[in-house]
Structure formats: C-alpha cells, structure tokens
Protein backbone atom coordinates (compact mmCIF):
# COMPACT_ATOMS: atom_id res chain seq x y z
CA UNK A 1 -9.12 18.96 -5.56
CA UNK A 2 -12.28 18.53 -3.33
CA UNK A 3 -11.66 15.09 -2.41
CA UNK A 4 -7.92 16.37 -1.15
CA UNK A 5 -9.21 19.03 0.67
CA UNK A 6 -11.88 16.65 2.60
CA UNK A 7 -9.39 13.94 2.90
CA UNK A 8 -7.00 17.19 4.85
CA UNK A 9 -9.92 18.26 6.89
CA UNK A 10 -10.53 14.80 8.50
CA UNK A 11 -6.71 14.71 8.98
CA UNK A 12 -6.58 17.69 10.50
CA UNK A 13 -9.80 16.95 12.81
CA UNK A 14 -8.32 14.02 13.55
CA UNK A 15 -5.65 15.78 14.98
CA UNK A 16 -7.30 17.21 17.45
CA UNK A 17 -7.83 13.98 19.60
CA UNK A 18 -6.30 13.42 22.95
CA UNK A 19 -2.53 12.47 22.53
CA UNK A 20 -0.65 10.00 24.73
CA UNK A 21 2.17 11.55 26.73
CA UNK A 22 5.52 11.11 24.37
CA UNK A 23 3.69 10.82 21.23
CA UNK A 24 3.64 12.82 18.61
CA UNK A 25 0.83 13.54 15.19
CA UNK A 26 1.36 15.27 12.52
CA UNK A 27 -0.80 16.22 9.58
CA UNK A 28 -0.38 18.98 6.61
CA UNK A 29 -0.84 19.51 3.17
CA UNK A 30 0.35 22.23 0.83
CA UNK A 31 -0.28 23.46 -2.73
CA UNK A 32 3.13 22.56 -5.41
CA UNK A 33 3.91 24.86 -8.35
CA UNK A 34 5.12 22.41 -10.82
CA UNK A 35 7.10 22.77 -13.64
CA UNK A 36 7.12 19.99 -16.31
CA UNK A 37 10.58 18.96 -17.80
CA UNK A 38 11.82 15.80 -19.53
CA UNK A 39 11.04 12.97 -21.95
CA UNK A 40 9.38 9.65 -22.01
CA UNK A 41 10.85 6.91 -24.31
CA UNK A 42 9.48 6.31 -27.98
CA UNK A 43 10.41 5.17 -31.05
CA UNK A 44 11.24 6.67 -34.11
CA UNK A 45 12.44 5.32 -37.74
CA UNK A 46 13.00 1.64 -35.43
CA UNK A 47 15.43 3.53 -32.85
CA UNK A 48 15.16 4.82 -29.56
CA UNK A 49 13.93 8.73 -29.24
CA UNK A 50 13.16 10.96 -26.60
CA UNK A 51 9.71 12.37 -26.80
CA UNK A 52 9.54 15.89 -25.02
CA UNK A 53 7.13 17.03 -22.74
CA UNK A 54 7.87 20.17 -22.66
CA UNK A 55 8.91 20.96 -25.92
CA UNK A 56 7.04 18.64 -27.97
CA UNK A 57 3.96 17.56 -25.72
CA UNK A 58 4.02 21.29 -24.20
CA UNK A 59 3.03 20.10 -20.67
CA UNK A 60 1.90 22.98 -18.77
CA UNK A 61 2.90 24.22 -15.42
CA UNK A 62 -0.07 23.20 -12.75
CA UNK A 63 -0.60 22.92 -9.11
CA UNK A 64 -0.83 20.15 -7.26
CA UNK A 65 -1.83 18.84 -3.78
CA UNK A 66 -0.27 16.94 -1.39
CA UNK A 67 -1.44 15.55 1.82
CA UNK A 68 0.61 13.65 4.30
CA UNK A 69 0.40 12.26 8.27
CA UNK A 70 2.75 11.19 10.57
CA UNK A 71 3.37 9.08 14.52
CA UNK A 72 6.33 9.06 16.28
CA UNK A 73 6.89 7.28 19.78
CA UNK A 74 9.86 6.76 21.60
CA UNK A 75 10.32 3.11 21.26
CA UNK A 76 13.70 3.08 19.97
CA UNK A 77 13.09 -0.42 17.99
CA UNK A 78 9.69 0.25 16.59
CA UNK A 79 10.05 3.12 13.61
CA UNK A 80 7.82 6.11 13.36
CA UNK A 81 5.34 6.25 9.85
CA UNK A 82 4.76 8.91 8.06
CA UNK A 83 2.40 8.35 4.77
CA UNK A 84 2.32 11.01 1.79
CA UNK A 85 0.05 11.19 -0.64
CA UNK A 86 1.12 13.25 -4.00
CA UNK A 87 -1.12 14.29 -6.84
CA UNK A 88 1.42 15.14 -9.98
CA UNK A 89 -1.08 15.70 -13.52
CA UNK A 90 -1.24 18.21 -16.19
CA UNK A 91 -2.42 18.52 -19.62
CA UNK A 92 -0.45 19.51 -23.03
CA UNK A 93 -1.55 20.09 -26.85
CA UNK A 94 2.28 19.98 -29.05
CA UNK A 95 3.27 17.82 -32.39
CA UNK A 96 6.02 16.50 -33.73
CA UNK A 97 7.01 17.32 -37.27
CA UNK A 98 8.04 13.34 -37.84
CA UNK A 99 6.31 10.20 -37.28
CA UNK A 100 7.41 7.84 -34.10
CA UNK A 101 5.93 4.98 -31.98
CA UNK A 102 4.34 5.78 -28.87
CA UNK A 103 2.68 3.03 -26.27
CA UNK A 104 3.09 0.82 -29.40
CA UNK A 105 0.53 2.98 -31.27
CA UNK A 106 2.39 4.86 -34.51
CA UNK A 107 1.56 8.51 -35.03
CA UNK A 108 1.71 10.14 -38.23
CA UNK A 109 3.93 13.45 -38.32
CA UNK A 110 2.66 17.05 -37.52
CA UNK A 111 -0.93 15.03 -36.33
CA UNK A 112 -2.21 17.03 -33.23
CA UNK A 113 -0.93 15.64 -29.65
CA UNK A 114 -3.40 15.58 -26.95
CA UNK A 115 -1.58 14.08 -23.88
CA UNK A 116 -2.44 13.68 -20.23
CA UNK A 117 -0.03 12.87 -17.30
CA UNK A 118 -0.61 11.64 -13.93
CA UNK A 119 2.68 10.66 -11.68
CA UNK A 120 0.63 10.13 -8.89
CA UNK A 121 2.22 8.17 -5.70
CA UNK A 122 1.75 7.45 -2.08
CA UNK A 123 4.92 7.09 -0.13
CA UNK A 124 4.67 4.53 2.91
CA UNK A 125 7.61 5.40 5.04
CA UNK A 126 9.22 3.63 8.06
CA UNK A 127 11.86 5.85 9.72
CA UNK A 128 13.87 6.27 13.17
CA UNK A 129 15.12 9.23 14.63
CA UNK A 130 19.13 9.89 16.05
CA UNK A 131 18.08 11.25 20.17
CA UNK A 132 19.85 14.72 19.22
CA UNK A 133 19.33 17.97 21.20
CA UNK A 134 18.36 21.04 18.98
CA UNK A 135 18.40 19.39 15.66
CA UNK A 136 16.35 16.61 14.32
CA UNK A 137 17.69 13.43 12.07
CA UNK A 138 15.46 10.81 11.32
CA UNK A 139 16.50 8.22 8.27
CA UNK A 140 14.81 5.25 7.23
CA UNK A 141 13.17 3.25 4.12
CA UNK A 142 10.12 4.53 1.80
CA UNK A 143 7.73 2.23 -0.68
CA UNK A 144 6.63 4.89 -3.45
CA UNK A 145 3.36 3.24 -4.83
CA UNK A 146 3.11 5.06 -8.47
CA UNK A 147 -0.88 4.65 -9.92
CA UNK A 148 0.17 6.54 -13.02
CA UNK A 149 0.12 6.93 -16.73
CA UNK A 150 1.10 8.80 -19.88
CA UNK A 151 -1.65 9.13 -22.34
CA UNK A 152 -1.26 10.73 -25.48
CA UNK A 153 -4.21 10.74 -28.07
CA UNK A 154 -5.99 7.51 -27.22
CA UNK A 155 -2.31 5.71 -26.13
CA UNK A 156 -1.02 5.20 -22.91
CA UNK A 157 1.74 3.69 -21.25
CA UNK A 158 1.32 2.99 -17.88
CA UNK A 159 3.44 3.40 -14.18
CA UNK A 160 2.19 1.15 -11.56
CA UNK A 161 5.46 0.31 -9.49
CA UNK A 162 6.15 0.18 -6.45
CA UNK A 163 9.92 1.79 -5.33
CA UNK A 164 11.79 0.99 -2.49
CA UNK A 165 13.63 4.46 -1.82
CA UNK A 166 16.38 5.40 1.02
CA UNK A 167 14.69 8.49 3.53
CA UNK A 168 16.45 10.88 5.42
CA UNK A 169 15.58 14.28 7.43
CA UNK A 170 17.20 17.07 8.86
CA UNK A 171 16.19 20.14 10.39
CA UNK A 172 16.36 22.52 13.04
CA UNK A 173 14.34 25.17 15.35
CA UNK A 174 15.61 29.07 15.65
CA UNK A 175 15.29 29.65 19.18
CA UNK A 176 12.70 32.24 20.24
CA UNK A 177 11.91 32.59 16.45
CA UNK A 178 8.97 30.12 16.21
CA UNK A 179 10.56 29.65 13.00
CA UNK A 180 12.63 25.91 11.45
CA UNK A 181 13.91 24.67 8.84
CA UNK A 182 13.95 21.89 7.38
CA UNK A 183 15.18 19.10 4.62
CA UNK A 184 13.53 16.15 3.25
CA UNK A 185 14.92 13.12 0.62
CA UNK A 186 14.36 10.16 -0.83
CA UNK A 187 17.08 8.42 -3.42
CA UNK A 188 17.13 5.15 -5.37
CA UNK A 189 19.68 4.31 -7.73
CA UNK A 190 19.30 1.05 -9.55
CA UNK A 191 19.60 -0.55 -12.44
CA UNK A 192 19.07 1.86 -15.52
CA UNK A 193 16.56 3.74 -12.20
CA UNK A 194 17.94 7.02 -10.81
CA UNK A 195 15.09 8.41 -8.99
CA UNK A 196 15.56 11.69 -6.51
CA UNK A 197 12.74 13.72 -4.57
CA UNK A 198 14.12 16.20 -2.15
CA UNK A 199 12.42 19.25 -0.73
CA UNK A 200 13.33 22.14 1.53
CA UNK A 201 10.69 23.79 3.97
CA UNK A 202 10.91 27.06 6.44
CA UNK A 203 8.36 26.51 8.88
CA UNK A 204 6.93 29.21 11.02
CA UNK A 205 4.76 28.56 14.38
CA UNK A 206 1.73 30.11 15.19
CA UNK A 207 2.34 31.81 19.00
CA UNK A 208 -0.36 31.88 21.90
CA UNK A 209 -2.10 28.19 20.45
CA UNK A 210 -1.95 25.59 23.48
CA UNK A 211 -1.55 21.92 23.19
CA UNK A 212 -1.32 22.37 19.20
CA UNK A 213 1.08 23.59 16.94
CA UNK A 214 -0.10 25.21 13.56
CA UNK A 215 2.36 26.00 11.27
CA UNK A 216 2.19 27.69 8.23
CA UNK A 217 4.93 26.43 5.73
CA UNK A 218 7.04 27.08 2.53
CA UNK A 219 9.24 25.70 0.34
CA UNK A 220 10.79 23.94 -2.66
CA UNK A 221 10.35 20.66 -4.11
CA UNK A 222 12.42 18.81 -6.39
CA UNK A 223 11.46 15.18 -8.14
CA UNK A 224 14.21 13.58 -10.26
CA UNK A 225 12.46 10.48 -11.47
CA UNK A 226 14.57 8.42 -14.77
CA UNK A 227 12.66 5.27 -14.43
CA UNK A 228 13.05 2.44 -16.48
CA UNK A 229 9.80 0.13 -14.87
CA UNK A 230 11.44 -3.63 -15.97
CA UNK A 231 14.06 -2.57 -13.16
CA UNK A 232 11.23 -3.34 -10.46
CA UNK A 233 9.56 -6.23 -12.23
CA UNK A 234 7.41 -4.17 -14.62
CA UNK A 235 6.35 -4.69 -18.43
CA UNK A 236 8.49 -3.29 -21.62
CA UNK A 237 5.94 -1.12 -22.34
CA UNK A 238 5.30 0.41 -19.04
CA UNK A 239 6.19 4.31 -18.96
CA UNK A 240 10.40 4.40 -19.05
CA UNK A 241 10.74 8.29 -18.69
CA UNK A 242 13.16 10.80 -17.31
CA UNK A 243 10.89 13.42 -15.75
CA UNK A 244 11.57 16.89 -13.56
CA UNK A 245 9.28 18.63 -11.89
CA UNK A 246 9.57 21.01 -9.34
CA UNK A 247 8.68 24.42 -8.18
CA UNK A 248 7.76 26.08 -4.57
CA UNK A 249 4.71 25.33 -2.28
CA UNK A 250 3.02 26.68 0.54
CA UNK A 251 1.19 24.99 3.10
CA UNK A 252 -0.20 24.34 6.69
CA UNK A 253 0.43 21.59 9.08
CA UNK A 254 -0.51 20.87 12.49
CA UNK A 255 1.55 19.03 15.64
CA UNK A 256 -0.14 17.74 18.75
C-alpha cells in the first residue's frame, strides 16, 4: 500500500511539469472493491476438478490499488501510451472434505487450506484515437504482464505471462456539467484463453483549477480472466484458472 501511494505521488508531481502545446498527461489511481469468484484447475481421484476459491479456499473480498499514466500527441501515426499498474491479492482459510492434487503437491481431505493469491499485472498499452467532436474513441493493442501466483499451504502454481489483449475506449463530456463518462476494455479470446477486463467510470471535474484538471472518479470494474497459460507459451503446471473479480472503485486523477 505505501509503496503505491509513493509511486501515485511522484506521478501526480510529475504532473505538474510544463506541458507542450497539444499534449496531453494523465495520471490517477483509485481504490477496487474486489470480490473473489471462480476456480483454479486441480486434480482429484486422476481427473480434472475445479478447486473453488470462494467456496472452498474462501477468498475474501479486499481492496486493491491501481495506479496508471498516460501521453497523447497528435501525431496521427505515432500511438498514445497509457501504462496501468494493478495490484489483485487476498487471503483465504477453507478445506475440502476429499483429497485432490494441487501444484503437483497431494492434499489429504478436510486438512486446513491456507492459500494466498496475487493476479498482479501491468498493462503496456499502445492506442490511437478516431478525431471525433464531443465524444472520445481511442482503440488499440495492450501487453498484460501477469507476476502472479496461487499458493496454497506451501504449493504454488505460478502466472507469469504475458497477454496480448485488443483495447478500446469510449466516453463522453456533459456539457456545463464538469461531469463524463466513460468505458474502458480489453478482450482476448484464444485458444482454451477467454480473458475480459472492462470497467465503467463517471468522472466529475473540479471547477475554478487553471491549467490542471483534477477529477475525482467512480466506477465499476469487471475482470473475466479463464486462462489456460500453455496458450501463450507457458508450463503445464502454470496457474490454468477461471477467475472473477470485480466490484466498484473510487479514485482521483489529474489532466494537464
């Protein structure tokens, strides 16, 4: 939490620079509510199973922190970038009333589960945007670099792929409101790989600040992630889950 906070301040202050005429920064973070839903694969009596998290692992609900920046020029050729970094972990305590294979570690039924998830990812995105008056649409390509991992007792199964994902924007400004909306996706679909992450966002202006916008911003975040790793070059063991987590967030970001 404190090194996302410091890595948002310097963001922020470095926001505050001088901006050349046409060209555009952007920095925020915000605070998600996430619910845990899902299963990772295991094995159980030498077939496939579906391990819970939420029913069997009991993942609880957490908050997490993303931080993200973006340029945009108006060199039609050259895409904008916008990088996002996501922080997705929580904690559980469950069993499972038979015995199944996990991370190729066996575990004995009803023995305590201890597990510990981290999804975390940084998306790298290259994107253009349609010259539109009054609404915005920018679409383009994102790499999603996962550094994750399942652990459960002293097993874990790992998630360190890179996706390539399809990106597209919308969104709009209410005249005289100070207030827009706005919608956010990225989609692969590949392979036994069906991976969504959309989100939603009301954004409201602060009046009577020159030179630089601060917003203050809301919304609702949805990721969709059934992953199986060997799609993008990864191992057989490597985490093959079908995950959902979303919930609403709050947030601030600033636009010189």
């Amino acid at each position: 939490m404190k090194k996302t906070v410091t890595a948002l301040s310097l963001l922020m202050a470095s926001a505050s620079a001088t901006a050349a005429p046409l060209v555009d920064f952007w920095v925020g973070g915000y605070s998600w509510d996430t619910a845990y839903e899902g299963s990772v694969a295991a094995t159980a009596n030498g077939e496939a199973f579906d391990l819970s998290l939420d029913n069997t692992l009991n993942l609880k609900d957490a908050n997490n922190n993303v931080i993200w920046a973006a340029f945009e020029h108006p060199i039609p050729v050259i895409p904008n970038i916008q990088v996002k970094k996501t922080e997705l972990e929580t904690t559980g305590n469950g069993s499972l009333g038979q015995t199944f294979t996990f991370a190729n570690n066996t575990f004995n039924a009803n023995v305590p589960l201890e597990s510990s998830i981290n999804l975390n990812h940084t998306d790298v995105t290259a994107y253009w945007g349609l010259p539109l008056p009054v609404v915005t649409v920018d679409f383009g390509i994102n790499i999603r670099m996962f550094d994750g991992d399942l652990m459960i007792n002293n097993s874990k199964s790992v998630l360190d792929t890179p996706v390539p994902m399809l990106f597209g924007r919308v969104g709009a400004e209410l005249p005289f409101t100070g207030l827009a909306i706005m919608g956010e996706a990225n989609y692969i679909g590949v392979g036994d790989t069906n991976h969504m992450d959309y989100q939603v966002v009301v954004r409201y202006t602060i009046p009577a600040i020159p030179v630089l916008d601060v917003n203050i911003e809301a919304g609702y975040r949805s990721f969709q992630l059934n992953i199986d790793p060997t799609d993008f070059d990864g191992d057989d063991d490597d985490l093959n889950a079908d995950i959902d987590m979303s919930g609403v967030f709050f947030g601030l970001s600033m636009h010189l």
